[in-house]
C-alpha atoms as a PDB file:
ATOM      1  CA  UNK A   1       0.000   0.000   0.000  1.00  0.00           C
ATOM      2  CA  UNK A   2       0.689   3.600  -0.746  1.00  0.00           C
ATOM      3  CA  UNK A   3       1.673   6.150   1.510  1.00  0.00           C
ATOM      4  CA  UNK A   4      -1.837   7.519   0.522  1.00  0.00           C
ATOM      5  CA  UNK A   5      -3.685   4.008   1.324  1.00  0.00           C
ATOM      6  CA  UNK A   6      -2.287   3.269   4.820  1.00  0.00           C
ATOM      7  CA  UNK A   7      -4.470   0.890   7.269  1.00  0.00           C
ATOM      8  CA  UNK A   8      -3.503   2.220  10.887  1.00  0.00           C
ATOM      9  CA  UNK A   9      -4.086   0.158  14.257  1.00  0.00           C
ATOM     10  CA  UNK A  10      -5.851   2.153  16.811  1.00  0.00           C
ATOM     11  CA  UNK A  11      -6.433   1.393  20.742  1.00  0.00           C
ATOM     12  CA  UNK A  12      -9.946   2.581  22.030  1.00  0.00           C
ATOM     13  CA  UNK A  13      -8.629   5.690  23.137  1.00  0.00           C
ATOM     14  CA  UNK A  14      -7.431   6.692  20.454  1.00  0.00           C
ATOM     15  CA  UNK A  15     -10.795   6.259  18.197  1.00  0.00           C
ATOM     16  CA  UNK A  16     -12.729   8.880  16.851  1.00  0.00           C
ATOM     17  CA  UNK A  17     -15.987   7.559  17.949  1.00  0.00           C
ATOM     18  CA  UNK A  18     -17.719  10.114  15.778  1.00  0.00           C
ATOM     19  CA  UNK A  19     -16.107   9.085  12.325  1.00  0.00           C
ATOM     20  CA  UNK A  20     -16.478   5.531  13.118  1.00  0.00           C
ATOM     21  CA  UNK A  21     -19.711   5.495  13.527  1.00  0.00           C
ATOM     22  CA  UNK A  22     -20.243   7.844  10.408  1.00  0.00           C
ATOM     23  CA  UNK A  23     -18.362   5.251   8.799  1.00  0.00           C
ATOM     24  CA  UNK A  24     -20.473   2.144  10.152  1.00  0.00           C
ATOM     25  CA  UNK A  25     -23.688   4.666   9.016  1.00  0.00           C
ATOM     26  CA  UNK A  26     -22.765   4.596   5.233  1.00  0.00           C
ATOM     27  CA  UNK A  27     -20.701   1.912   4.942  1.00  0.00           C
ATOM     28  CA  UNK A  28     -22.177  -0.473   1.979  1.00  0.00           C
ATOM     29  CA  UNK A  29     -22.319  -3.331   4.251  1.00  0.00           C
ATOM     30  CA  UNK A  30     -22.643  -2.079   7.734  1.00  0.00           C
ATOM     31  CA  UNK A  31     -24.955  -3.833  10.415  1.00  0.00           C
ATOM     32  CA  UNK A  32     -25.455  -2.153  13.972  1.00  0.00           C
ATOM     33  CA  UNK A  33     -23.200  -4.960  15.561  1.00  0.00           C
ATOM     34  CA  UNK A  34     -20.065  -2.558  14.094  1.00  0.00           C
ATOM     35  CA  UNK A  35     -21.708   0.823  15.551  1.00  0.00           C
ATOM     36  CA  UNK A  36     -19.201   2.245  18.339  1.00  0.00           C
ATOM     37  CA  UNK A  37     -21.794   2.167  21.314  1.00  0.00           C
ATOM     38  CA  UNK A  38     -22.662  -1.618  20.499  1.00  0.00           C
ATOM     39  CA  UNK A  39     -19.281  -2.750  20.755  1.00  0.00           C
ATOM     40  CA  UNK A  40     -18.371  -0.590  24.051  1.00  0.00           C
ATOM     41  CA  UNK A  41     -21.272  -2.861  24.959  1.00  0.00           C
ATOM     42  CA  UNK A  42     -21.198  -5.740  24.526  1.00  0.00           C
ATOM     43  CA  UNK A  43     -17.006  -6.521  24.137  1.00  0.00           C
ATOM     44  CA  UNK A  44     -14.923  -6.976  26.764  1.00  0.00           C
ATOM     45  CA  UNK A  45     -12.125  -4.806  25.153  1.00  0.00           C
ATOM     46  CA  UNK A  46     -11.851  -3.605  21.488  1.00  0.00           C
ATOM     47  CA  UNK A  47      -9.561  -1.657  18.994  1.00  0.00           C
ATOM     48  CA  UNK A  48      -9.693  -1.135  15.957  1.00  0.00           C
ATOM     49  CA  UNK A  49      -8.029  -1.146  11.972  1.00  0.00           C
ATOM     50  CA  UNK A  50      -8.791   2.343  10.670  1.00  0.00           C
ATOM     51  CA  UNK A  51      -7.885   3.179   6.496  1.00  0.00           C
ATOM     52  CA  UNK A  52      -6.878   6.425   6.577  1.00  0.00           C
ATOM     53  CA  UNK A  53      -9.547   8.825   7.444  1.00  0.00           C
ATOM     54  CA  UNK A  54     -11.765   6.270   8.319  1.00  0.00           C
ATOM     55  CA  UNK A  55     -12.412   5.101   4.630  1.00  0.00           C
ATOM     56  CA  UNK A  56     -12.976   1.951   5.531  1.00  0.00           C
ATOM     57  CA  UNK A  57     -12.583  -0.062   9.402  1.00  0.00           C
ATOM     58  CA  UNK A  58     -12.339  -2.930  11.134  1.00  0.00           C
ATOM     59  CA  UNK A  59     -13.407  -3.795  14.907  1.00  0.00           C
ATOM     60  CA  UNK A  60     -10.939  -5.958  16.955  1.00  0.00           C
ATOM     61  CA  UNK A  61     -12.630  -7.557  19.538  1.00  0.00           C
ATOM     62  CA  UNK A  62     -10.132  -9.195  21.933  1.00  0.00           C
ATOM     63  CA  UNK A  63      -9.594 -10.524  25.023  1.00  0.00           C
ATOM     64  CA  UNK A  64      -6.587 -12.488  26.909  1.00  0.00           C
ATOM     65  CA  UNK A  65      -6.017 -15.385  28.264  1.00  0.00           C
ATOM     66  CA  UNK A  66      -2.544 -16.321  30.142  1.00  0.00           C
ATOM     67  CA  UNK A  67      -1.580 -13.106  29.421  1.00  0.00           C
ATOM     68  CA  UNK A  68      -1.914 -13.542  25.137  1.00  0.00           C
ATOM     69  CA  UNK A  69      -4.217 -11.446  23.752  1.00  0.00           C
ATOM     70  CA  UNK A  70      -6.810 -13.164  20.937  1.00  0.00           C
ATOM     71  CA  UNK A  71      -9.626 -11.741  18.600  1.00  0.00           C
ATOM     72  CA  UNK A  72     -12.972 -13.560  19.626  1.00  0.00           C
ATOM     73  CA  UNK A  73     -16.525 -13.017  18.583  1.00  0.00           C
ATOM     74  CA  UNK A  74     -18.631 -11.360  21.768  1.00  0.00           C
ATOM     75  CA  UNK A  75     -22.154 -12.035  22.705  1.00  0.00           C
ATOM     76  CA  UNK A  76     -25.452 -11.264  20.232  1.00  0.00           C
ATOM     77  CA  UNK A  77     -22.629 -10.091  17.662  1.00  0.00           C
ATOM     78  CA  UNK A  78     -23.757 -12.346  14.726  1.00  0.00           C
ATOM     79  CA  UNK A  79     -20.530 -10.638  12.785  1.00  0.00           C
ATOM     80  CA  UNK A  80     -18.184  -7.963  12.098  1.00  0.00           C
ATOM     81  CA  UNK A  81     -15.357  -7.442  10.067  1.00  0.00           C
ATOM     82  CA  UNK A  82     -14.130  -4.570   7.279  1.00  0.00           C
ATOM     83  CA  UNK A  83     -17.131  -1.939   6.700  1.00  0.00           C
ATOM     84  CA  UNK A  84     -16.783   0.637   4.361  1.00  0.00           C
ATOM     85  CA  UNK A  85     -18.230   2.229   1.099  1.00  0.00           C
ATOM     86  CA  UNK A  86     -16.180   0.942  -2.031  1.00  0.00           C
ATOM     87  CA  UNK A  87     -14.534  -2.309  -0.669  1.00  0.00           C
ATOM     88  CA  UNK A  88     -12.485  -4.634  -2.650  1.00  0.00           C
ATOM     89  CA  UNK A  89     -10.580  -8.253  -2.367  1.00  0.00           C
ATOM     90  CA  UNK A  90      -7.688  -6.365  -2.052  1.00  0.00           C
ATOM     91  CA  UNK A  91      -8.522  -4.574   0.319  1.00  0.00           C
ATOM     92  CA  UNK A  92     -10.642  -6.469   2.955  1.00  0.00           C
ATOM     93  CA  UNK A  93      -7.239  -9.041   2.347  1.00  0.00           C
ATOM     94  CA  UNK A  94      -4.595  -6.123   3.468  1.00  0.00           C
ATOM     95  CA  UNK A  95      -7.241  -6.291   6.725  1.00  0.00           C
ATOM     96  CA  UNK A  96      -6.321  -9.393   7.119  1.00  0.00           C
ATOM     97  CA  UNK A  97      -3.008  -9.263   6.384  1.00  0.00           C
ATOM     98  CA  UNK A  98      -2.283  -6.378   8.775  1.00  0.00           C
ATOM     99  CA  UNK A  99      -4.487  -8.216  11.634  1.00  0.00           C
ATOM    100  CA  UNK A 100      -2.126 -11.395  11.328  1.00  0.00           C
ATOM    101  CA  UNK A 101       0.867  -8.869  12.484  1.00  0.00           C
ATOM    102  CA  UNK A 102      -1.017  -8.307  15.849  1.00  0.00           C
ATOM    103  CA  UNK A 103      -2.962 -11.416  16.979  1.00  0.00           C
ATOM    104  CA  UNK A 104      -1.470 -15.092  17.103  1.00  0.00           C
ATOM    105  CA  UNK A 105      -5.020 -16.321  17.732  1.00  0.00           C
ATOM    106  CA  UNK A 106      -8.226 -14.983  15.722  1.00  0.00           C
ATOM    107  CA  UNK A 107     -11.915 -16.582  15.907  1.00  0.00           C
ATOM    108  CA  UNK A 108     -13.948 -14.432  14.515  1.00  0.00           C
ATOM    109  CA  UNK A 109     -17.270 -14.009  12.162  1.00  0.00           C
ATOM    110  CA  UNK A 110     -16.860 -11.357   9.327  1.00  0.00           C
ATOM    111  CA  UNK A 111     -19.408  -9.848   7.252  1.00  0.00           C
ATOM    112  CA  UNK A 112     -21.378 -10.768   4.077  1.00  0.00           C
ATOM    113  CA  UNK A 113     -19.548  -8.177   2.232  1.00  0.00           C
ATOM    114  CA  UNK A 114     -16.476  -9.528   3.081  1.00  0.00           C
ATOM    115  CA  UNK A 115     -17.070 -12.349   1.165  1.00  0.00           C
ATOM    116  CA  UNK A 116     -16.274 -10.970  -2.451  1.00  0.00           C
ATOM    117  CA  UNK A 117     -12.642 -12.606  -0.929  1.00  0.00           C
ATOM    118  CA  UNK A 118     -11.995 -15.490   0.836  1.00  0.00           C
ATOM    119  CA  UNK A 119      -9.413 -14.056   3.483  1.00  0.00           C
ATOM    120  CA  UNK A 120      -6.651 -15.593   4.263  1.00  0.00           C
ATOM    121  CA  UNK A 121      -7.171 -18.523   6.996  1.00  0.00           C
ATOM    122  CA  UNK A 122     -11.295 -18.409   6.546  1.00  0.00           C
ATOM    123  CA  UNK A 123     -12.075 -21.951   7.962  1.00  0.00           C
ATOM    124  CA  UNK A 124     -16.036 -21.928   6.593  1.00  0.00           C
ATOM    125  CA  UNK A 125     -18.566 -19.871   5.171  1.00  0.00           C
ATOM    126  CA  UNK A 126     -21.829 -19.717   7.641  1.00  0.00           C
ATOM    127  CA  UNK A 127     -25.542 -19.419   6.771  1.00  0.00           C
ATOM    128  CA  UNK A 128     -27.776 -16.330   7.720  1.00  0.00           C
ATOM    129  CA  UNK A 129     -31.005 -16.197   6.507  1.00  0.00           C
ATOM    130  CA  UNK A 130     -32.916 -12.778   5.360  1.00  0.00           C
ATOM    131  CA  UNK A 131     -36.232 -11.736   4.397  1.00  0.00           C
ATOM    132  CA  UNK A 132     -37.218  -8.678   2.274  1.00  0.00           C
ATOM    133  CA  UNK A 133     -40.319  -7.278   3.149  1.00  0.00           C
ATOM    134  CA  UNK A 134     -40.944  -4.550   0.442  1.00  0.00           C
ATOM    135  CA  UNK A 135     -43.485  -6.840  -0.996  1.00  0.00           C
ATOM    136  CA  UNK A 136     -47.104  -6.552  -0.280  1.00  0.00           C
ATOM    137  CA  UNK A 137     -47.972  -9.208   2.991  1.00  0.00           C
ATOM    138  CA  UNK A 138     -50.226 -11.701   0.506  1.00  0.00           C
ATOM    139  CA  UNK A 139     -46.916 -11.739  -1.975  1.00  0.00           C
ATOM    140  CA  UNK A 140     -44.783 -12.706   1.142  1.00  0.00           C
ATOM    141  CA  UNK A 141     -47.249 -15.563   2.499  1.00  0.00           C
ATOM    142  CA  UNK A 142     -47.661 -17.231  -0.419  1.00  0.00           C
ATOM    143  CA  UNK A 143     -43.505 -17.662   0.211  1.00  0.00           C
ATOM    144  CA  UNK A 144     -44.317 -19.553   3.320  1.00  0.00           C
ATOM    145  CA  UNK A 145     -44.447 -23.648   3.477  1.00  0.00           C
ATOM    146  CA  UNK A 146     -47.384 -25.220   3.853  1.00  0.00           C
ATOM    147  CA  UNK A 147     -46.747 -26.249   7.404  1.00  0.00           C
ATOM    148  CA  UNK A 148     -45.635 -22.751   8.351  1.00  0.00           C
ATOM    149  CA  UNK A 149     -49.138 -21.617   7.551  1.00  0.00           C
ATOM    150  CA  UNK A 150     -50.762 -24.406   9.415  1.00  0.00           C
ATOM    151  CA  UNK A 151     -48.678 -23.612  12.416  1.00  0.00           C
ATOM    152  CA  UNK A 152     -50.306 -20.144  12.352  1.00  0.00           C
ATOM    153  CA  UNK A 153     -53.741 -21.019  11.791  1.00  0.00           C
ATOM    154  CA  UNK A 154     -53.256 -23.508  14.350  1.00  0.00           C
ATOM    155  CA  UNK A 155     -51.642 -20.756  16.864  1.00  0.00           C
ATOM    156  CA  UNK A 156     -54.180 -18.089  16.630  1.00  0.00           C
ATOM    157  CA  UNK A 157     -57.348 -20.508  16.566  1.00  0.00           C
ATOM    158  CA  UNK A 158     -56.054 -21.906  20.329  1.00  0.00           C
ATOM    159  CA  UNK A 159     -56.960 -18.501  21.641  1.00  0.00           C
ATOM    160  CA  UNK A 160     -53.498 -16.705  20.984  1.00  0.00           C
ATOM    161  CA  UNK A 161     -53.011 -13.137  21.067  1.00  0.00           C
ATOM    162  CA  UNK A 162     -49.744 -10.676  19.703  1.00  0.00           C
ATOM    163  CA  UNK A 163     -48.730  -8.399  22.034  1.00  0.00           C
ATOM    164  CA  UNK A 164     -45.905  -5.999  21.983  1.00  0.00           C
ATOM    165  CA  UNK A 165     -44.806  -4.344  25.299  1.00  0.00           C
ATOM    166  CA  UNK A 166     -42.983  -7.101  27.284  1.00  0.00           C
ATOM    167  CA  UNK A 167     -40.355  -6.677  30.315  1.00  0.00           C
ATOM    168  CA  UNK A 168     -36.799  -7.428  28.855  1.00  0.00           C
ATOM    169  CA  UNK A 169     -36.259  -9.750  31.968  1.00  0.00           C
ATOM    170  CA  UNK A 170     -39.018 -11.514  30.966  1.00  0.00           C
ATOM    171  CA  UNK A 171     -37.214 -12.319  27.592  1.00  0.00           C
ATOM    172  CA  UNK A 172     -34.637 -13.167  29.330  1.00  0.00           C
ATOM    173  CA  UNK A 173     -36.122 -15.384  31.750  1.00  0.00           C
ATOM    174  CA  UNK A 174     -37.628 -17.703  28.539  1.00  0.00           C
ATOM    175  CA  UNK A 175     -34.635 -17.489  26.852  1.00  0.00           C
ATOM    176  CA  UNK A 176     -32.359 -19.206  29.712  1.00  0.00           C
ATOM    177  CA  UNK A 177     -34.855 -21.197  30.443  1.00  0.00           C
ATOM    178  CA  UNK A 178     -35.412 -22.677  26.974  1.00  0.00           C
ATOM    179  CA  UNK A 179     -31.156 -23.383  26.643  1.00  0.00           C
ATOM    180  CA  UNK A 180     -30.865 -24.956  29.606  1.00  0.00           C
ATOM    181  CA  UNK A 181     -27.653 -25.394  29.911  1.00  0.00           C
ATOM    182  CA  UNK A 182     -26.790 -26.020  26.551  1.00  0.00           C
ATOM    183  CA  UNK A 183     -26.087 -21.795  25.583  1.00  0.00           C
ATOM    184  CA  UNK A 184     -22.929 -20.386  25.884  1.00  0.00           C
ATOM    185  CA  UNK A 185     -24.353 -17.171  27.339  1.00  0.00           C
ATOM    186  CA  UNK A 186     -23.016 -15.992  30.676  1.00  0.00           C
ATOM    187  CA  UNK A 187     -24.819 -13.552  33.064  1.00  0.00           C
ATOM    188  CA  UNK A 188     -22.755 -10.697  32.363  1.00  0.00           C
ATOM    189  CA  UNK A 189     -24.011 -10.990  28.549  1.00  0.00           C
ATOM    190  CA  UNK A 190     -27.566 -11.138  29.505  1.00  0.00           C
ATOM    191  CA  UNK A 191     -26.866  -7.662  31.559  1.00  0.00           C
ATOM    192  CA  UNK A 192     -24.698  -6.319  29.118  1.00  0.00           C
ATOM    193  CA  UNK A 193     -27.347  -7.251  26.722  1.00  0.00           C
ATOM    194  CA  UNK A 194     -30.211  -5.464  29.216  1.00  0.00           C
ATOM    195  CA  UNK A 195     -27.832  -2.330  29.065  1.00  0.00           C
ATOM    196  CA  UNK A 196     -27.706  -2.547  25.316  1.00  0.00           C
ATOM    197  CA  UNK A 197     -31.480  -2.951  24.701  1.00  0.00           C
ATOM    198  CA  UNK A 198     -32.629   0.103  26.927  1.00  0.00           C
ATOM    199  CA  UNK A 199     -30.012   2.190  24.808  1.00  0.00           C
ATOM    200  CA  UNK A 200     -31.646   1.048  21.336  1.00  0.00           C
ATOM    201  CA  UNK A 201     -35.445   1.796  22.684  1.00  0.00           C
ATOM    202  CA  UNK A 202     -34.294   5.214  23.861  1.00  0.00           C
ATOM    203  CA  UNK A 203     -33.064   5.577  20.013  1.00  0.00           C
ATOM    204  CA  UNK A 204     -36.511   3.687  18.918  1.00  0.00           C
ATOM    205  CA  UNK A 205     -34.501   0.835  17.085  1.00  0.00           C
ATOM    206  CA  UNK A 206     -35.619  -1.748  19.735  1.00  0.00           C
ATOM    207  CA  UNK A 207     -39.149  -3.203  20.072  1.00  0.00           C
ATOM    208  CA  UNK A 208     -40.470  -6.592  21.829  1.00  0.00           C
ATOM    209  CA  UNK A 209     -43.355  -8.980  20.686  1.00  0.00           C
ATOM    210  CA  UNK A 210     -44.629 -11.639  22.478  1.00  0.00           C
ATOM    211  CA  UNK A 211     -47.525 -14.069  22.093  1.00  0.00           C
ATOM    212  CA  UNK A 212     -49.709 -15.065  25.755  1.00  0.00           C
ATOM    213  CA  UNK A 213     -52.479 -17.864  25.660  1.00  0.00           C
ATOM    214  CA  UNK A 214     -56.363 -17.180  26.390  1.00  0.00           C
ATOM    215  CA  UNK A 215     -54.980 -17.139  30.469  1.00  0.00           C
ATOM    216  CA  UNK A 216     -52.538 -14.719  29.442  1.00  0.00           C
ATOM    217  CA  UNK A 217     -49.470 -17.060  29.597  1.00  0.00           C
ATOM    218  CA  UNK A 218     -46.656 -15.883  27.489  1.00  0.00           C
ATOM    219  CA  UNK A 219     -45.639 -18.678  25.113  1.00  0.00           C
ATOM    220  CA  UNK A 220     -43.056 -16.762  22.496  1.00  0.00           C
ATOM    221  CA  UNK A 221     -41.459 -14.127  22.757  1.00  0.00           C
ATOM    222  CA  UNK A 222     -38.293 -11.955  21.083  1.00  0.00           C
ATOM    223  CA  UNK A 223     -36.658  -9.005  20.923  1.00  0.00           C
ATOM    224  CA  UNK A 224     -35.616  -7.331  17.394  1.00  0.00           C
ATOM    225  CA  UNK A 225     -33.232  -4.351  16.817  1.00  0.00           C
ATOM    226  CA  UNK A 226     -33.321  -2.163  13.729  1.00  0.00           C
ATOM    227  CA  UNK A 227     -30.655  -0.421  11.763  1.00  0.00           C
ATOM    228  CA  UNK A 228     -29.183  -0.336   8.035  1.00  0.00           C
ATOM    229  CA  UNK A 229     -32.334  -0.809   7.256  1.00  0.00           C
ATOM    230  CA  UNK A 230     -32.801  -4.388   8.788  1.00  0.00           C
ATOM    231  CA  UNK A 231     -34.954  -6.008  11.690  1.00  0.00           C
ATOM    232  CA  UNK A 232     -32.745  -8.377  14.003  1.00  0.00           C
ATOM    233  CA  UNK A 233     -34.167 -11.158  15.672  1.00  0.00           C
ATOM    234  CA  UNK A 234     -31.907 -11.011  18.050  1.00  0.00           C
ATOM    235  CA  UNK A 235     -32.774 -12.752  21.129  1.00  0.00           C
ATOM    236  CA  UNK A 236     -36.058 -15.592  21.143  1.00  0.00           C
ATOM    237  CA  UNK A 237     -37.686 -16.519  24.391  1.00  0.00           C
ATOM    238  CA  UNK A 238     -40.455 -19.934  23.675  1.00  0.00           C
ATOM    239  CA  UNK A 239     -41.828 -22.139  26.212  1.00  0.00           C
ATOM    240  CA  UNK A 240     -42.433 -25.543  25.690  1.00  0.00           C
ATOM    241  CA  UNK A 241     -46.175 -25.317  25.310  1.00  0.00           C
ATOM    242  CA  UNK A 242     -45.127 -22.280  22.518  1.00  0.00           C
ATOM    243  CA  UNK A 243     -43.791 -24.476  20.221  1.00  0.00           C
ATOM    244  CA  UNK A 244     -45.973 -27.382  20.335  1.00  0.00           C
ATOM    245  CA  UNK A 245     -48.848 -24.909  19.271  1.00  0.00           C
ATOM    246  CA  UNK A 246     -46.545 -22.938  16.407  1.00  0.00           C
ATOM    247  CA  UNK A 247     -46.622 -19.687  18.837  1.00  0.00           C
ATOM    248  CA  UNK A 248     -43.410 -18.516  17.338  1.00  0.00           C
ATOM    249  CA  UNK A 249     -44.673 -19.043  13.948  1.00  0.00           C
ATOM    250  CA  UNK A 250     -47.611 -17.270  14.851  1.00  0.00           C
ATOM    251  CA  UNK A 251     -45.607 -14.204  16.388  1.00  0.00           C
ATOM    252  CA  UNK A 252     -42.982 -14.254  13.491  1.00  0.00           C
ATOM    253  CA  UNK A 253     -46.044 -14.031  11.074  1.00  0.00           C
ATOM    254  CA  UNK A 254     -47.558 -10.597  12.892  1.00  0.00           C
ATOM    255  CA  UNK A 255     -44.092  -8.778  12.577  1.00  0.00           C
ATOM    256  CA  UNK A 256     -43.907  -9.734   9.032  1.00  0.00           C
ATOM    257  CA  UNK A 257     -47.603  -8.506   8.307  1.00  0.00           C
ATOM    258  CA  UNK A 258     -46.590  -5.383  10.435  1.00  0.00           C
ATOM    259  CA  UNK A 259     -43.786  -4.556   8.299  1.00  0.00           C
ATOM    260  CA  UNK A 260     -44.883  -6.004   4.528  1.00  0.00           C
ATOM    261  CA  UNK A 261     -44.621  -3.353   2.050  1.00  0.00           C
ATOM    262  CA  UNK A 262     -41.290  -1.650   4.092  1.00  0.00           C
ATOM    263  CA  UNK A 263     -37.696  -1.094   2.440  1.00  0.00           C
ATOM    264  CA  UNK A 264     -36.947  -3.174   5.150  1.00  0.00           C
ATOM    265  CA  UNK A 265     -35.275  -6.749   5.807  1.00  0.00           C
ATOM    266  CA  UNK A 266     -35.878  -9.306   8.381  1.00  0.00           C
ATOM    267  CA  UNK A 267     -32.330 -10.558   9.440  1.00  0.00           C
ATOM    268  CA  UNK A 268     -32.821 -14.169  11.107  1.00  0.00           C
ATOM    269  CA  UNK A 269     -29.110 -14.038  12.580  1.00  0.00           C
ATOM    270  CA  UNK A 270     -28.569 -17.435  11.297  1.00  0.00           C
ATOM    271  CA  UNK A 271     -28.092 -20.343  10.938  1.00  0.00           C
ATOM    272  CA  UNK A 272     -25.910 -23.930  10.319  1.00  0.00           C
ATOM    273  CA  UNK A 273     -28.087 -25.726  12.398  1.00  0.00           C
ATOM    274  CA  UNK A 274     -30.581 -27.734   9.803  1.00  0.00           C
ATOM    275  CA  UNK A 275     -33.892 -27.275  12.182  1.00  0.00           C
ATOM    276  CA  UNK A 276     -33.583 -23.236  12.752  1.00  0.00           C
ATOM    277  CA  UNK A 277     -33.004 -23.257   9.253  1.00  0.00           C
ATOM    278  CA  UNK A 278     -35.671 -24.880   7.412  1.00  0.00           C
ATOM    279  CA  UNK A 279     -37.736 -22.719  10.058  1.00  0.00           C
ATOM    280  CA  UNK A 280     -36.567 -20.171   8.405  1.00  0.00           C
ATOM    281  CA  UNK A 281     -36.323 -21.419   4.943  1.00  0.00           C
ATOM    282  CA  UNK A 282     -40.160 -21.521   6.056  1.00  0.00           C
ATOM    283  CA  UNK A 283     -40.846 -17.961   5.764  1.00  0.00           C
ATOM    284  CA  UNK A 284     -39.390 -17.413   2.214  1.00  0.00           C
ATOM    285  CA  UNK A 285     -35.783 -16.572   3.420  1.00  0.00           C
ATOM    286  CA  UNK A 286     -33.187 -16.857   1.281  1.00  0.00           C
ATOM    287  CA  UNK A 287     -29.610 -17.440   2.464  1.00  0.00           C
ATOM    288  CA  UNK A 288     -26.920 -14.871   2.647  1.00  0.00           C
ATOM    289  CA  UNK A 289     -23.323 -16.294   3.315  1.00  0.00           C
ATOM    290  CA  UNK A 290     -20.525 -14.478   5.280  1.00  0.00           C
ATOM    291  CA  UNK A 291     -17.163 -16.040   5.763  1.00  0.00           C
ATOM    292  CA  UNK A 292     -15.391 -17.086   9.510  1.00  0.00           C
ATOM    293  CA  UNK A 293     -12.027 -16.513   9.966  1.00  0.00           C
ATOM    294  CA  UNK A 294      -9.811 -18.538  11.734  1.00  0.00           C
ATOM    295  CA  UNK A 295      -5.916 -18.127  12.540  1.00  0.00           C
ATOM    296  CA  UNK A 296      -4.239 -20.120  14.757  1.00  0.00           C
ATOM    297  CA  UNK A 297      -0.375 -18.976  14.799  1.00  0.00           C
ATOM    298  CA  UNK A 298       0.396 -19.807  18.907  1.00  0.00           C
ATOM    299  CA  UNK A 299       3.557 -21.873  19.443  1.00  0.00           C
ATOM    300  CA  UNK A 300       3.408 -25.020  19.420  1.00  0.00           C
ATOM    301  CA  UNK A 301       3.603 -25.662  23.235  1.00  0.00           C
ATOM    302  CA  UNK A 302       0.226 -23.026  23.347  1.00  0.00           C
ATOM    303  CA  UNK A 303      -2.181 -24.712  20.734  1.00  0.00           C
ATOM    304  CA  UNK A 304      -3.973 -26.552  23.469  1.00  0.00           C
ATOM    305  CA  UNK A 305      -5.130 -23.256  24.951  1.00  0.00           C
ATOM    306  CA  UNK A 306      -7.553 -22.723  22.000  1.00  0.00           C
ATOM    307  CA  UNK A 307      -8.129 -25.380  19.261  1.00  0.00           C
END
């Protein structure tokens, strides 16, 4: 690169929290997990790779263990990477290339317009699934499977009712419950996530749904965040008796009829695993790739720290 073209490492302090975020605002591919206030959120610690005048950037999330700092991907951060207006291969690789010099250890998700490369050390490409709503809402539910509309029918003729103003604890509450012990989540990212959520609703880019029964038992619930001009379903709370009567189909079916018509997508944050995708498949979503990179550059004697 040219002494015009020069892709700078920056600590937190050192950000200009006000270009980044103009950045992040226009950038062809930017989602709202990349906005400055987000990532003070929800990461433990994060710098940053900056293209000159902020042109184009690149979040480091990172943490340490035994004293070696690595690049991980934090909590209800589906992905990150380069952002910027006019990227190319080249340049989303000299990213990479310059993020090799400072981390020995990188897990992290980057973005689906990051994938007009494949980066050096990408391990796999992941599934998200989207949904564009600009259509009118009998063009988008004659997308929908069969069984999808069954599952609605069936929802709303057992007595069930939308509703949209829901305690975020509650969401919470549903949410552990329903992983068990199987989620990776820890406390601190359910608070940090509380913190994060009362933040977007102040900016109106946050809003709840939830679906009670005819005793006014909530059986599905979710949170979605909006930016870019996307809706995030971003954390899902359903009960046991909420799936066996197709409440979350039932509650995914009112936002969609909500929103049908909007310049607006529904962003399902995922995903590999086959179930949560044909449920999404369901709904007319179409897949939208984004590569994970992985680098794993410790010595020898440290590999067994992170494999």
């Amino acid at each position: 690169m040219g002494e015009q073209n020069q892709i700078h490492y920056l600590r937190n302090k050192e950000i200009d929290k006000t270009k980044w975020d103009a950045c992040i605002e226009t950038a062809s591919n930017g989602v709202i997990y990349a906005y400055s206030f987000y990532l003070d959120t929800m990461a433990k610690n994060w710098d940053a790779l900056v293209l000159n005048d902020y042109e184009a950037v690149m979040p480091l999330t990172w943490n340490k263990k035994f004293g070696i700092a690595y690049l991980y991907q934090p909590a209800f951060t589906a992905s990150l990477g380069v952002f910027g207006k006019n990227l190319t291969e080249g340049l989303v690789g000299n990213f990479i290339i310059t993020l090799r010099k400072y981390f020995q250890f990188i897990e992290i998700a980057l973005n689906t317009g990051n994938i007009l490369s494949a980066p050096l050390g990408f391990s796999a490409l992941h599934c998200n699934y989207i949904l564009k709503l600009e259509k009118k809402y009998d063009e988008l539910v004659s997308g929908f499977r069969e069984n999808h509309i069954r599952n609605i029918k069936k929802a709303f003729q057992s007595g069930c009712t939308i509703k949209k103003t829901i305690s975020i604890d509650e969401i919470i509450r549903i949410n552990q419950g329903q992983m068990n012990d199987s989620s990776v989540l820890k406390e601190i990212d359910y608070e940090n996530f509380k913190k994060l959520f009362t933040l977007l609703k102040e900016k109106k880019q946050a809003e709840t749904y939830f679906i009670v029964n005819e005793k006014n038992q909530i059986l599905s619930s979710c949170v979605f965040f909006f930016s870019h001009n996307r809706a995030y379903y971003i954390l899902v709370g359903n009960t046991v008796e909420g799936r066996s009567i197709g409440a979350s189909h039932a509650l995914i079916d009112a936002f969609i009829k909500e929103n049908a018509g909007k310049n607006l997508i529904l962003d399902f944050e995922g995903s590999d695993i086959i179930n949560l995708a044909l449920f999404y498949k369901g709904f007319g979503a179409v897949e939208e790739l984004y590569p994970f990179l992985k680098i794993n550059r410790l010595p020898f004697y440290l590999r067994w720290l992170k494999s």
